[in-house]
C-alpha atoms as a PDB file:
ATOM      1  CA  UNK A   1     102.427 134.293 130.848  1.00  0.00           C
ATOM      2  CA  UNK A   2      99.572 133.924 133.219  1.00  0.00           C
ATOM      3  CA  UNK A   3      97.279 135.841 131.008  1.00  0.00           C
ATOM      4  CA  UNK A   4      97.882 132.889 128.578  1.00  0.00           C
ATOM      5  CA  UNK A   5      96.428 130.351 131.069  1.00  0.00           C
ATOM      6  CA  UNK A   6      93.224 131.025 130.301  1.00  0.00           C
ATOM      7  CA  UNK A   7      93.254 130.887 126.498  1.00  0.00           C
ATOM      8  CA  UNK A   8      95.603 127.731 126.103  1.00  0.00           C
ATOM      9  CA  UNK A   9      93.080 125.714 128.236  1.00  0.00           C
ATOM     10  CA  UNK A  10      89.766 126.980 126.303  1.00  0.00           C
ATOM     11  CA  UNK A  11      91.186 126.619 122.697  1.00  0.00           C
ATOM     12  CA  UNK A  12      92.924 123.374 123.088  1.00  0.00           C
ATOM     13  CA  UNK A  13      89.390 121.778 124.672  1.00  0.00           C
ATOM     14  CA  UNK A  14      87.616 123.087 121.920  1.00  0.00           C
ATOM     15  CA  UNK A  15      90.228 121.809 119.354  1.00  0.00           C
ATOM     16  CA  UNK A  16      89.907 118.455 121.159  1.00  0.00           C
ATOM     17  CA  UNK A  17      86.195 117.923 121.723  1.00  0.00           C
ATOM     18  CA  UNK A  18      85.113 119.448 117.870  1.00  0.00           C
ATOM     19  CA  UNK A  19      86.827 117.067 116.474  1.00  0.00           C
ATOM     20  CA  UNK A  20      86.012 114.021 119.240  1.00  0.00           C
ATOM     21  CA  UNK A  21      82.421 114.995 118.632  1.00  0.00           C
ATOM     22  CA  UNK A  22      82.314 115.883 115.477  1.00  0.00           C
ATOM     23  CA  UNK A  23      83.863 113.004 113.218  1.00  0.00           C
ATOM     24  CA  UNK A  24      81.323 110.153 114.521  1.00  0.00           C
ATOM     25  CA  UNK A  25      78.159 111.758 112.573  1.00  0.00           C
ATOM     26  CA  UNK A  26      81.031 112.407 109.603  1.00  0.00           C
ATOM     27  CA  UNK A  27      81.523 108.945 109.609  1.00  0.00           C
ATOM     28  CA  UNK A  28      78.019 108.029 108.976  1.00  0.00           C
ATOM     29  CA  UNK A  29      76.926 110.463 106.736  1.00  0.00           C
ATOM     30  CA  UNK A  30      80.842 109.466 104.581  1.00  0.00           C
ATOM     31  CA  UNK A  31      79.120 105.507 104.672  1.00  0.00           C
ATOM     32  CA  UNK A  32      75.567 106.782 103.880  1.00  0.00           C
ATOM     33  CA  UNK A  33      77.428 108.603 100.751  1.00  0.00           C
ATOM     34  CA  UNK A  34      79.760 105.377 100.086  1.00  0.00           C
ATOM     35  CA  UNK A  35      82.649 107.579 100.547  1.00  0.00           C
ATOM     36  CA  UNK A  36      84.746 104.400 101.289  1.00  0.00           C
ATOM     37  CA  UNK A  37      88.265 103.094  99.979  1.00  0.00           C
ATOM     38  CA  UNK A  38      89.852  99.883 100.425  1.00  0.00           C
ATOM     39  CA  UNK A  39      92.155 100.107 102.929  1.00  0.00           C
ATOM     40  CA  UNK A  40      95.686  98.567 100.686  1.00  0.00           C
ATOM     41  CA  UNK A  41      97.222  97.367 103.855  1.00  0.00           C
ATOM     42  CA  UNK A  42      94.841  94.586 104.957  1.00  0.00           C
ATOM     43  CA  UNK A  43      94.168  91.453 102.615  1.00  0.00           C
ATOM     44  CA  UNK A  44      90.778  91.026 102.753  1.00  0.00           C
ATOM     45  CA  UNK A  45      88.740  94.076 101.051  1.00  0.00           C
ATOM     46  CA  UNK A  46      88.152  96.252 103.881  1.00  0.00           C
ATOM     47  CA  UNK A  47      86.599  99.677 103.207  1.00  0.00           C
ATOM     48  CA  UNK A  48      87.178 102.675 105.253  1.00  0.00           C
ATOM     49  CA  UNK A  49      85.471 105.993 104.358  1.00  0.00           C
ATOM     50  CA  UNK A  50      87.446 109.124 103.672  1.00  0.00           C
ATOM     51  CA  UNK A  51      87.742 111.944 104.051  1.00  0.00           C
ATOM     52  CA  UNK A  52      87.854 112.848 107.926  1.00  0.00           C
ATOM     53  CA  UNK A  53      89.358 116.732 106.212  1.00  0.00           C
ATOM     54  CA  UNK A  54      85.753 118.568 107.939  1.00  0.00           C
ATOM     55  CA  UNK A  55      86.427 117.704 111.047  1.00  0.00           C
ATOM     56  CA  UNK A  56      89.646 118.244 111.376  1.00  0.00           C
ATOM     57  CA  UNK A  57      89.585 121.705 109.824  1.00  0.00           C
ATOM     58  CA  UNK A  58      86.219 122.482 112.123  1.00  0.00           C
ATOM     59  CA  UNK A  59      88.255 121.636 115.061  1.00  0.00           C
ATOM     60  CA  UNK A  60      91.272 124.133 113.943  1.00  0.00           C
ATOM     61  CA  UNK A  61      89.145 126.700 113.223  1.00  0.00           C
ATOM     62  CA  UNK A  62      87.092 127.289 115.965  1.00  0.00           C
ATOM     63  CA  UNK A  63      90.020 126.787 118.454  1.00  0.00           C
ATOM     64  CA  UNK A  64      91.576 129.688 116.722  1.00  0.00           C
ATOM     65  CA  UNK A  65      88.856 131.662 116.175  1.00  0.00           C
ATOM     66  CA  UNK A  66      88.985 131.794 120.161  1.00  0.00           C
ATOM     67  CA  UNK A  67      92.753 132.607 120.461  1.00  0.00           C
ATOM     68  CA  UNK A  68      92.139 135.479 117.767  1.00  0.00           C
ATOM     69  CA  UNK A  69      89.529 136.616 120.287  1.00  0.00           C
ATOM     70  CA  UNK A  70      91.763 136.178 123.028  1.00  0.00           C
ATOM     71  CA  UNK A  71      95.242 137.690 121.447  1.00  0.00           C
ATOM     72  CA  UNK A  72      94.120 139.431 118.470  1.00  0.00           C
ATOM     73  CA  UNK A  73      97.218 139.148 116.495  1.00  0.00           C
ATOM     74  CA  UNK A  74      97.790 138.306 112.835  1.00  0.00           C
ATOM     75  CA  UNK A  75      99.429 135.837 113.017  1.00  0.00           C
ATOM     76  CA  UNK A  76      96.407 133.614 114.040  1.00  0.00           C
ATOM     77  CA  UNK A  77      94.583 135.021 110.457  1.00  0.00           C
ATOM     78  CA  UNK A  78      97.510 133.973 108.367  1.00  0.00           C
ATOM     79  CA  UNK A  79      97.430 130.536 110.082  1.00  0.00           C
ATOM     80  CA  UNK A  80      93.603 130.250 109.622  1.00  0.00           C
ATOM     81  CA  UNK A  81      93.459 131.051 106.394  1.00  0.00           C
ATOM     82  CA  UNK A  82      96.302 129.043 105.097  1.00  0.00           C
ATOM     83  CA  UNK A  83      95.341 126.232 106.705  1.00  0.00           C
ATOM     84  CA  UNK A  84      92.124 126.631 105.510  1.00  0.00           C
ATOM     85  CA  UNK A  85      93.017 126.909 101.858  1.00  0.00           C
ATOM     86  CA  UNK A  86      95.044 123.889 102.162  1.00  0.00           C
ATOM     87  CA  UNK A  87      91.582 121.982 103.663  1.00  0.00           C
ATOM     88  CA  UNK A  88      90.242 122.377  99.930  1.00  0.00           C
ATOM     89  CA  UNK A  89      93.001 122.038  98.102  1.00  0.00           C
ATOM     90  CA  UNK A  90      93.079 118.518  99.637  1.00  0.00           C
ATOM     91  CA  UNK A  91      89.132 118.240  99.531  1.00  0.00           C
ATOM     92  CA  UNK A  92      89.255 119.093  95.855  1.00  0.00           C
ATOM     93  CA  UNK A  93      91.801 116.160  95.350  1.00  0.00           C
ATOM     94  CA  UNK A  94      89.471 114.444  97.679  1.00  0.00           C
ATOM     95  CA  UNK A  95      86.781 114.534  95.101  1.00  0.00           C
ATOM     96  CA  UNK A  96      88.458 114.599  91.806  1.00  0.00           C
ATOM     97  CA  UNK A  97      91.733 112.942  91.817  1.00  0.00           C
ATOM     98  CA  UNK A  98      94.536 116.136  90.153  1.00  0.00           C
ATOM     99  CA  UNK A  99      97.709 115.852  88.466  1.00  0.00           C
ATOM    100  CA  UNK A 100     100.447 115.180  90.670  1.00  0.00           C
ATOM    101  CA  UNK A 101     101.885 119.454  90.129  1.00  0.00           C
ATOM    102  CA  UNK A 102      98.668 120.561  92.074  1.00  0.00           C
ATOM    103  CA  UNK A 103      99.248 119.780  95.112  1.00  0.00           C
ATOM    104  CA  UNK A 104     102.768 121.734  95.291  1.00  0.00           C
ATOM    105  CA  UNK A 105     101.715 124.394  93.341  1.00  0.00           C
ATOM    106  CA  UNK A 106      98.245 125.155  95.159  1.00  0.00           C
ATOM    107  CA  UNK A 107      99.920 125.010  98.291  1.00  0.00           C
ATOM    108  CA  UNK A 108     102.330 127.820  97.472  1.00  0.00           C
ATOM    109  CA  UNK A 109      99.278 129.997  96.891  1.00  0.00           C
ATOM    110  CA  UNK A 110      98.332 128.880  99.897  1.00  0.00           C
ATOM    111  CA  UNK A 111     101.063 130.291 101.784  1.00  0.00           C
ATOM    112  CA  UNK A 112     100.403 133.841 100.677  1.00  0.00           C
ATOM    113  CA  UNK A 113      98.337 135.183 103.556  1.00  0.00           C
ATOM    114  CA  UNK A 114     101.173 134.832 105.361  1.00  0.00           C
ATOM    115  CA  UNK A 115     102.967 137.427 103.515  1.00  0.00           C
ATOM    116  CA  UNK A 116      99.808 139.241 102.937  1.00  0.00           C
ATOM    117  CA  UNK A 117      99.583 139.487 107.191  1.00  0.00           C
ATOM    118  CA  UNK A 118     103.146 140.161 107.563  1.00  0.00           C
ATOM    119  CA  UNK A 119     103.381 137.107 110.123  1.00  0.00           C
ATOM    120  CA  UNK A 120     106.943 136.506 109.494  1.00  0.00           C
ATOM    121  CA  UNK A 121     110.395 137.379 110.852  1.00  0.00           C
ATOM    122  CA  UNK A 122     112.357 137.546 107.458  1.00  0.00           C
ATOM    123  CA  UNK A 123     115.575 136.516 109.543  1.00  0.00           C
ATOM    124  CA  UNK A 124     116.604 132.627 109.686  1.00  0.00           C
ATOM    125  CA  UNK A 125     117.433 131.238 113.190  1.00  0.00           C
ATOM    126  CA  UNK A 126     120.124 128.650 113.367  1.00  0.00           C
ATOM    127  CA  UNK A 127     121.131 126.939 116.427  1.00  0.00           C
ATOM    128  CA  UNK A 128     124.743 127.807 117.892  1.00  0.00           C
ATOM    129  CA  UNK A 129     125.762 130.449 114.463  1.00  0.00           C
ATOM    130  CA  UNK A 130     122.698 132.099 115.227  1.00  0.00           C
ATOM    131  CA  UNK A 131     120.724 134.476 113.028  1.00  0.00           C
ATOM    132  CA  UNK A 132     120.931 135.004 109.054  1.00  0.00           C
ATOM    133  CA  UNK A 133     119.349 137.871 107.278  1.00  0.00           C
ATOM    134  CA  UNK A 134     117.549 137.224 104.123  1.00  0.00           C
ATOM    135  CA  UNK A 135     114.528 139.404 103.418  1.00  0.00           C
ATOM    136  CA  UNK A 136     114.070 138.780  99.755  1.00  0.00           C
ATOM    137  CA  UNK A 137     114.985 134.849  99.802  1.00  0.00           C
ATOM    138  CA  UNK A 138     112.848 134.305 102.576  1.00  0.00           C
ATOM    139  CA  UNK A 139     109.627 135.150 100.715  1.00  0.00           C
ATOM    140  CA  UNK A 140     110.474 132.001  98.520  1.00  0.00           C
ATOM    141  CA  UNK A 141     111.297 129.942 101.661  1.00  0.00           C
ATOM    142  CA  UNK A 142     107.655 130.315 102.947  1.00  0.00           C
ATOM    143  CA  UNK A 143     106.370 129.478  99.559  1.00  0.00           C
ATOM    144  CA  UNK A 144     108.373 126.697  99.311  1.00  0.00           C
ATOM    145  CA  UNK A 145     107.584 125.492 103.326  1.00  0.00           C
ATOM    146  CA  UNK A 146     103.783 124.930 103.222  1.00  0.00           C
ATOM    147  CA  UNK A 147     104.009 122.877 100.169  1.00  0.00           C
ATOM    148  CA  UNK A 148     106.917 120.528 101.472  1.00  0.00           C
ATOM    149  CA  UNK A 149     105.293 120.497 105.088  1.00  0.00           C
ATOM    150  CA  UNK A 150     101.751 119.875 103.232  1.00  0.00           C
ATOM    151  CA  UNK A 151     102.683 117.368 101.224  1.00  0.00           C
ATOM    152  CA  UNK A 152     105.185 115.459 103.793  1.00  0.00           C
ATOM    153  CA  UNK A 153     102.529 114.744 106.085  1.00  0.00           C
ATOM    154  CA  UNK A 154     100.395 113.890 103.296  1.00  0.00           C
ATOM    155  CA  UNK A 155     103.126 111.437 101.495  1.00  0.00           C
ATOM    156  CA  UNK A 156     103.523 109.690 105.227  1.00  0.00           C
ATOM    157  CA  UNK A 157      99.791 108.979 105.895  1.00  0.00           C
ATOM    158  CA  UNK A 158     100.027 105.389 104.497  1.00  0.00           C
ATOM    159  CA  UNK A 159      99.161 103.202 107.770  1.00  0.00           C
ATOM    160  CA  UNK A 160      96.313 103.578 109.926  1.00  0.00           C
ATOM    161  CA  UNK A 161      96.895 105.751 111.889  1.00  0.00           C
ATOM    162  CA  UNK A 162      99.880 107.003 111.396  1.00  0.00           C
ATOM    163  CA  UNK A 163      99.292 110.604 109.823  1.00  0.00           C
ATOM    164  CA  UNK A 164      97.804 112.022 112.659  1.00  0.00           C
ATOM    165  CA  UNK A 165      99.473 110.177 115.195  1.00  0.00           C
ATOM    166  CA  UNK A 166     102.720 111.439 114.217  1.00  0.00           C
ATOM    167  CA  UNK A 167     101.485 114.577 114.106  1.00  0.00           C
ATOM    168  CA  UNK A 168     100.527 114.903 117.809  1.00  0.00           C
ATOM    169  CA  UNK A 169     104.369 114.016 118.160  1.00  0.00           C
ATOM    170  CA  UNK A 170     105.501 116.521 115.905  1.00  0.00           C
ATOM    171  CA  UNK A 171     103.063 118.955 116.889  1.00  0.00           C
ATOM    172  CA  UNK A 172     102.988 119.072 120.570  1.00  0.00           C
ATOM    173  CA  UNK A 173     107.242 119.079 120.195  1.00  0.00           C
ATOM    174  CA  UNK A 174     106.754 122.387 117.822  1.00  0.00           C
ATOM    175  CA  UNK A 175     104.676 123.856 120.991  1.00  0.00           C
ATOM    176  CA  UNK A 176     107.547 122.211 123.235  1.00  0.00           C
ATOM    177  CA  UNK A 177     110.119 124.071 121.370  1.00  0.00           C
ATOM    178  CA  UNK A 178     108.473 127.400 120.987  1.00  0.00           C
ATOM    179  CA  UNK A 179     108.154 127.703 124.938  1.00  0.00           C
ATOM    180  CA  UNK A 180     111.969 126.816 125.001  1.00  0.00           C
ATOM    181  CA  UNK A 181     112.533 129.849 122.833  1.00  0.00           C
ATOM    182  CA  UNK A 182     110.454 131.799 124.910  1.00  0.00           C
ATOM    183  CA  UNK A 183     107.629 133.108 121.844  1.00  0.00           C
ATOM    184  CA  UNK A 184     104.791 131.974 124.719  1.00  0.00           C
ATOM    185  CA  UNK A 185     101.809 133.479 122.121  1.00  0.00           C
ATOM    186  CA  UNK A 186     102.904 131.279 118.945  1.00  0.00           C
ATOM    187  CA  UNK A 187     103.232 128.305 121.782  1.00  0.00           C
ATOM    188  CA  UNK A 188      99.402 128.765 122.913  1.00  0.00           C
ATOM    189  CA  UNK A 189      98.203 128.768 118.977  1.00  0.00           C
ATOM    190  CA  UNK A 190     100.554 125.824 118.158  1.00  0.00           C
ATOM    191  CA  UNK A 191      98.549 124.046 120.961  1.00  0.00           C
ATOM    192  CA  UNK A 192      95.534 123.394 119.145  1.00  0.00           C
ATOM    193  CA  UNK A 193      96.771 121.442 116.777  1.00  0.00           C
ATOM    194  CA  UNK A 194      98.538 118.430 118.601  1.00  0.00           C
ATOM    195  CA  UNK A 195      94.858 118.352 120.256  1.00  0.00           C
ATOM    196  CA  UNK A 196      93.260 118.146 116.693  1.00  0.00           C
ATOM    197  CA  UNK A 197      95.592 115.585 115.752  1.00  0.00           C
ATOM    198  CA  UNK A 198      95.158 113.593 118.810  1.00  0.00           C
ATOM    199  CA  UNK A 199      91.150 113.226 118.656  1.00  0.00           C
ATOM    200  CA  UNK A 200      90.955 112.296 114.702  1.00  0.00           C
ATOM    201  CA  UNK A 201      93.777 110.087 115.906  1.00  0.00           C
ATOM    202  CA  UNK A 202      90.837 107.702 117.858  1.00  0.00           C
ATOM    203  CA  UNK A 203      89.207 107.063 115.379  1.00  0.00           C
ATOM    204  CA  UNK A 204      92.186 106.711 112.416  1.00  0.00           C
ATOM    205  CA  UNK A 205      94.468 104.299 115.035  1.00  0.00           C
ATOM    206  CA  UNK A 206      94.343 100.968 114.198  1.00  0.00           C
ATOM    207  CA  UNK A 207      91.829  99.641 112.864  1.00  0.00           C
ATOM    208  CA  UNK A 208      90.872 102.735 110.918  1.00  0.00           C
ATOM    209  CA  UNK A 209      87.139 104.019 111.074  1.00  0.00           C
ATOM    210  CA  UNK A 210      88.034 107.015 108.840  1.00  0.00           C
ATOM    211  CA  UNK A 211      90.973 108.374 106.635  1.00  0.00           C
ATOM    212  CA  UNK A 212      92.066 111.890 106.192  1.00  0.00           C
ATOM    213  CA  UNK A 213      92.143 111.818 103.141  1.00  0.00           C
ATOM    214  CA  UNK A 214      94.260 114.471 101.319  1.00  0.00           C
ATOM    215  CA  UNK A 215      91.886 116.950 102.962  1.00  0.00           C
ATOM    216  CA  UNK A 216      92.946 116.135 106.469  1.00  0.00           C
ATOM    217  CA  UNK A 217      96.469 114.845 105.605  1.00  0.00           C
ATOM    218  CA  UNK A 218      97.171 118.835 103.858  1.00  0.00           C
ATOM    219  CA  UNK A 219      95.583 120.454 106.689  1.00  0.00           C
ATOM    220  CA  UNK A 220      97.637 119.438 109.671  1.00  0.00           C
ATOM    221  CA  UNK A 221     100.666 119.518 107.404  1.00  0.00           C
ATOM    222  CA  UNK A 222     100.012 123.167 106.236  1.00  0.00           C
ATOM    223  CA  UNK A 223      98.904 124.660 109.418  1.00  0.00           C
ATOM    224  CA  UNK A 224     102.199 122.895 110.978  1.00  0.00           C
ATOM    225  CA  UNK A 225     104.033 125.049 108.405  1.00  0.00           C
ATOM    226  CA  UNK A 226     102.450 128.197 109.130  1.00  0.00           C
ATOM    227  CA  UNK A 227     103.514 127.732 112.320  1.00  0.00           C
ATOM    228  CA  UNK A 228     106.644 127.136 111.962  1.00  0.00           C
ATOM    229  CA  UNK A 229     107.297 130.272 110.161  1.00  0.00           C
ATOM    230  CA  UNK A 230     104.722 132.408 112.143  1.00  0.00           C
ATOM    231  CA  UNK A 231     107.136 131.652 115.381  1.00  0.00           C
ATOM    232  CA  UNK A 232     110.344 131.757 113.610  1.00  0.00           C
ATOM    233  CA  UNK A 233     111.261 127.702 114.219  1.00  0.00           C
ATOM    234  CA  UNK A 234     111.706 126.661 110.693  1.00  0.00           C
ATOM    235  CA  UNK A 235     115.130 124.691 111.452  1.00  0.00           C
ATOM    236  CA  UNK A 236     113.324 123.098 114.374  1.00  0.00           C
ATOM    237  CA  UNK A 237     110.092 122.348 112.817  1.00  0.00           C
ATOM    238  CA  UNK A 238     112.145 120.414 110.241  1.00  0.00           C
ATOM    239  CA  UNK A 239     113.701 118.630 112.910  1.00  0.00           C
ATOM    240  CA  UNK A 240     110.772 117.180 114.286  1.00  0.00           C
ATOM    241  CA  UNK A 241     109.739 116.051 110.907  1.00  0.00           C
ATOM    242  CA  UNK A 242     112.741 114.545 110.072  1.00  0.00           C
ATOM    243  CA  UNK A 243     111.405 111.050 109.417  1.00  0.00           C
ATOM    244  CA  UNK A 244     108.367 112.649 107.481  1.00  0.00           C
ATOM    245  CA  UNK A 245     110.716 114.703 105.293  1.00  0.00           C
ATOM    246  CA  UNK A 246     113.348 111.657 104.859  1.00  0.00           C
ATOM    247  CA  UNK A 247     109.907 109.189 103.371  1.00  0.00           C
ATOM    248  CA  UNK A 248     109.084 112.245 101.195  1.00  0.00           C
ATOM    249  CA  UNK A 249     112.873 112.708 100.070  1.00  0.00           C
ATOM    250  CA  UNK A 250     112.686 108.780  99.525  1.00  0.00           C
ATOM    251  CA  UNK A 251     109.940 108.099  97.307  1.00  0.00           C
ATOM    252  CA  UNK A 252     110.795 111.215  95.477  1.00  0.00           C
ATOM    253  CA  UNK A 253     114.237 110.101  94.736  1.00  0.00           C
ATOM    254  CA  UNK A 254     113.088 106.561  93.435  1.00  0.00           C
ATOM    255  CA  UNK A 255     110.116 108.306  91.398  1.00  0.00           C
ATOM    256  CA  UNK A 256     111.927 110.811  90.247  1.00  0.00           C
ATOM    257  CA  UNK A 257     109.228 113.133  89.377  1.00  0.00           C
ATOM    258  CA  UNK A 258     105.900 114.666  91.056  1.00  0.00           C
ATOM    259  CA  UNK A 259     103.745 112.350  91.058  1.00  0.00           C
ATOM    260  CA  UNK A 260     100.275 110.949  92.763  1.00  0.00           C
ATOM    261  CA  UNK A 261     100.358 108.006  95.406  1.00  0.00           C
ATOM    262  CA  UNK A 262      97.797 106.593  93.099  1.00  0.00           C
ATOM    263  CA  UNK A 263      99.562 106.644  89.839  1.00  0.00           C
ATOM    264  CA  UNK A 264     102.530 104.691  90.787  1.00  0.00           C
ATOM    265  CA  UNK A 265     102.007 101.435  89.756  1.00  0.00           C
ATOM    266  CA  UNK A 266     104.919  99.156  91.605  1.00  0.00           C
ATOM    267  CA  UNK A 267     103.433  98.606  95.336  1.00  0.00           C
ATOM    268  CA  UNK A 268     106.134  99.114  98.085  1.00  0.00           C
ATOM    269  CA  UNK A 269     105.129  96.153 100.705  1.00  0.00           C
ATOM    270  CA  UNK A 270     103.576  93.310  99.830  1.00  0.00           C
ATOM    271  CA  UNK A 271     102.023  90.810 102.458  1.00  0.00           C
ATOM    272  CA  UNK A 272     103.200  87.652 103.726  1.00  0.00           C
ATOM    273  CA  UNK A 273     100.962  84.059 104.483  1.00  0.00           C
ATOM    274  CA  UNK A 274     100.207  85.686 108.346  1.00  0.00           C
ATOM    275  CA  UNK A 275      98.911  88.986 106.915  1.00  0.00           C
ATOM    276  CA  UNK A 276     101.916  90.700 107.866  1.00  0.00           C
ATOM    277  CA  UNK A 277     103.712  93.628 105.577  1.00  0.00           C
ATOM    278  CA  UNK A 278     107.245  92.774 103.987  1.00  0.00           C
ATOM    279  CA  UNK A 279     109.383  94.872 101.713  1.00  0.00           C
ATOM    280  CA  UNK A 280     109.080  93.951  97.968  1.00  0.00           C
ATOM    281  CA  UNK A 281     111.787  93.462  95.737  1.00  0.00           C
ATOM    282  CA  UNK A 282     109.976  94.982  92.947  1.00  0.00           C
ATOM    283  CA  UNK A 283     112.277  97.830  91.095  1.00  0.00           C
ATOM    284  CA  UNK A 284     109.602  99.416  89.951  1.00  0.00           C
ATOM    285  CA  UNK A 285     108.122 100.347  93.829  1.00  0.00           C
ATOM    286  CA  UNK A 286     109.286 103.475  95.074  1.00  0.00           C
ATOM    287  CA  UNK A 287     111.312 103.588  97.944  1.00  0.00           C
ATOM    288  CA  UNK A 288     109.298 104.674 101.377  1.00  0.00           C
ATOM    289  CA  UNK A 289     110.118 105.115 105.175  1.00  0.00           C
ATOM    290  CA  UNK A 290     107.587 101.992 105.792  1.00  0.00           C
ATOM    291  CA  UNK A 291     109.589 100.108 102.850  1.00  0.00           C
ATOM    292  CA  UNK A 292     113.099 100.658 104.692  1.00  0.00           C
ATOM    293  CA  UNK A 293     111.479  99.485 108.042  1.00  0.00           C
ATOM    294  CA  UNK A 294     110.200  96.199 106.409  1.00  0.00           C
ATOM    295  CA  UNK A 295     113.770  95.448 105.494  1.00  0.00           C
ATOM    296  CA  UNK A 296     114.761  94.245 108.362  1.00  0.00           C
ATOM    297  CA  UNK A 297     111.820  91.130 108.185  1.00  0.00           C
ATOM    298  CA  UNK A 298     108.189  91.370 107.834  1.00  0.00           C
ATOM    299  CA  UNK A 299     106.150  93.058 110.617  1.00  0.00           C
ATOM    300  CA  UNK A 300     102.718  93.758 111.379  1.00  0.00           C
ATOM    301  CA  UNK A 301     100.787  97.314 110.405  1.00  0.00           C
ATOM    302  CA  UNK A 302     100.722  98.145 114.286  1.00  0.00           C
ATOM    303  CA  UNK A 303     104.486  97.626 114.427  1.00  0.00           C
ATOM    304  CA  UNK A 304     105.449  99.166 111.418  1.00  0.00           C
ATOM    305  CA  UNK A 305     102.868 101.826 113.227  1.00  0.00           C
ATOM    306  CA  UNK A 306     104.850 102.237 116.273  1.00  0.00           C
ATOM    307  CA  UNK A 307     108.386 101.917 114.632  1.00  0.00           C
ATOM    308  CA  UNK A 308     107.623 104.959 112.666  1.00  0.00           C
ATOM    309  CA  UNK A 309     106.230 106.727 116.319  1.00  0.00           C
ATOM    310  CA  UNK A 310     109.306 105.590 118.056  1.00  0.00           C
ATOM    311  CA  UNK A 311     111.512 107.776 115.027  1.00  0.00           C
ATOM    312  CA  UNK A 312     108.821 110.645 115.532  1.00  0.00           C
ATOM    313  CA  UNK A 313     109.864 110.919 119.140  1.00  0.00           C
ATOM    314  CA  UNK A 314     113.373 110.757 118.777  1.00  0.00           C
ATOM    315  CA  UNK A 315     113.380 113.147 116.126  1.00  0.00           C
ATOM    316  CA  UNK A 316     111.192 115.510 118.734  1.00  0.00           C
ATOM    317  CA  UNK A 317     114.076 114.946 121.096  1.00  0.00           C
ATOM    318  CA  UNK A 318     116.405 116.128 119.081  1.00  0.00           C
ATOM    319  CA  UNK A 319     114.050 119.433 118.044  1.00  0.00           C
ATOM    320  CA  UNK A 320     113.808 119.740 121.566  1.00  0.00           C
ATOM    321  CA  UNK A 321     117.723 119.870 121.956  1.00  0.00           C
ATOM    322  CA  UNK A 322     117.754 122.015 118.980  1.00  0.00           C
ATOM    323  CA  UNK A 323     115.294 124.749 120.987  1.00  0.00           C
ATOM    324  CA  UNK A 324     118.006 124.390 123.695  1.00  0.00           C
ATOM    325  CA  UNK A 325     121.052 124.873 121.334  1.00  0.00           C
ATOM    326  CA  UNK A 326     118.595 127.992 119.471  1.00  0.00           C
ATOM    327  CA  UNK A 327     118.203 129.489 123.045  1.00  0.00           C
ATOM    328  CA  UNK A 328     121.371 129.937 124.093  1.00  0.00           C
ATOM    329  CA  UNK A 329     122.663 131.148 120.707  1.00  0.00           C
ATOM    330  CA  UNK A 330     119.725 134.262 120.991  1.00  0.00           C
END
């Protein structure tokens, strides 16, 4: 364990500082290039440039390039390059706005590495029953994961801020949980990414300098995936991402079909007289996470913000618990 010291510190500084460093000069050269939407949640037009994908995908990269030097296991490839095919699968949809199939679809591909690198355990932990075999059906389960994990992150970045800080949550509770279970070398490479999340996260917090973008949003989400399966957490990864995976399940019950953010028409908040965000009663609006928090009265971005933090962290203590439960039933 020890011999991980050393490693954990180096990569998750570099993770941190890449990206702390890096997305400033992104910023300028994304306004320079008028790389700038209006930011839907504020009534006056206020533009915020997009996407903050490089940096975040910089930061990833060269933390694990270290922990590959460090460990040398596959693992760390498979992650890499998955993560890094979902960076431009989101960068493409970025620049050119794709058909809402691509996304899923692209993602699976994604996931292939993964198989490719043999970073998987094939067998299904469950907390308390314990462990299910299923070789063959597991294959489609990581095809499946990266996609839903991609694009769940992806369908909850709709707030400043929010994406990435519920990703340090749900990330650094992943890390949590695979220390619990005792896999200390999937815990180290796991670290990175709460780090990542948590430096774009200065600069995307309220008020937002820079988006993701679907660039950024696919990358943490993907790379989250990959290591969920890469350490064998799958059931507690999904824990932790509950309220991501409930807004996805939402808005894809009310659609109905696969479709882009940007093609649905009906918008699911509207704003009161005090700027604030309050539910809509407009059928046509899909139903979202943010939507079912408005019922209640209308709130402010921050506190919508927070509310959704608040069910990222008691989601984590329940992964956490989960670990616990997964422990004792290895």
């Amino acid at each position: 364990m020890t011999e991980l010291l050393i490693p954990a510190i180096v990569s998750c500084v570099v993770a941190f500082f890449v990206v702390y460093f890096m997305t400033p000069p992104l910023i300028k050269v994304l306004t320079q290039r008028n790389f700038a939407v209006k930011d839907m949640n504020k009534i006056e037009d206020v533009m915020v440039v997009r996407p903050g994908g490089p940096s975040i995908i910089a930061g990833i990269i060269a933390s694990e390039i270290i922990l590959y030097a460090f460990l040398q296991l596959n693992e760390i490839l498979a992650i890499i390059i998955t993560t890094s095919a979902a960076f431009v699968i989101g960068y493409v949809d970025d620049r050119k706005v794709m058909k809402g199939w691509f996304k899923p679809a692209a993602l699976a591909v994604a996931a292939i590495p993964i198989i490719v690198f043999g970073a998987y355990d094939s067998d299904l932990a469950f907390p308390l029953f314990g462990v299910v075999q299923i070789p063959a059906l597991y294959l489609a389960l990581v095809l499946f994961m990266i996609p839903i994990t991609g694009n769940t992150i992806n369908s909850i970045d709709v707030l400043n801020g929010v994406a990435s800080g519920f990703m340090v949550i749900a990330s650094f509770t992943l890390s949590i949980c695979l220390f619990i279970v005792q896999n200390y070398e999937i815990a180290i490479v796991s670290l990175p990414l709460g780090f990542v999340s948590l430096a774009f996260y200065k600069y995307h917090k309220i008020p937002s300098k820079i988006f993701p973008g679907d660039s950024g949003a696919l990358t943490l989400g993907a790379m989250y995936g990959a290591i969920a399966i890469v350490g064998g957490v799958e059931i507690i990864a999904a824990v932790a991402l509950l309220p991501a995976v409930i807004n996805s399940f939402l808005f894809l019950s009310s659609v109905k079909r696969i479709v882009e953010h940007r093609e649905i028409k009906g918008k699911p908040v509207i704003f009161t007289d005090d700027n604030k965000l309050e539910a809509t009663n407009d059928k046509s609006a899909p139903v979202t996470l943010v939507r079912l928090i408005l019922a209640g009265g209308p709130l402010s971005e921050k506190q919508v913000a927070f509310a959704i933090f608040k069910l990222g962290i008691f989601s984590g203590i329940l992964a956490i618990i989960t670990a616990f439960m997964m422990d004792v039933s290895l």
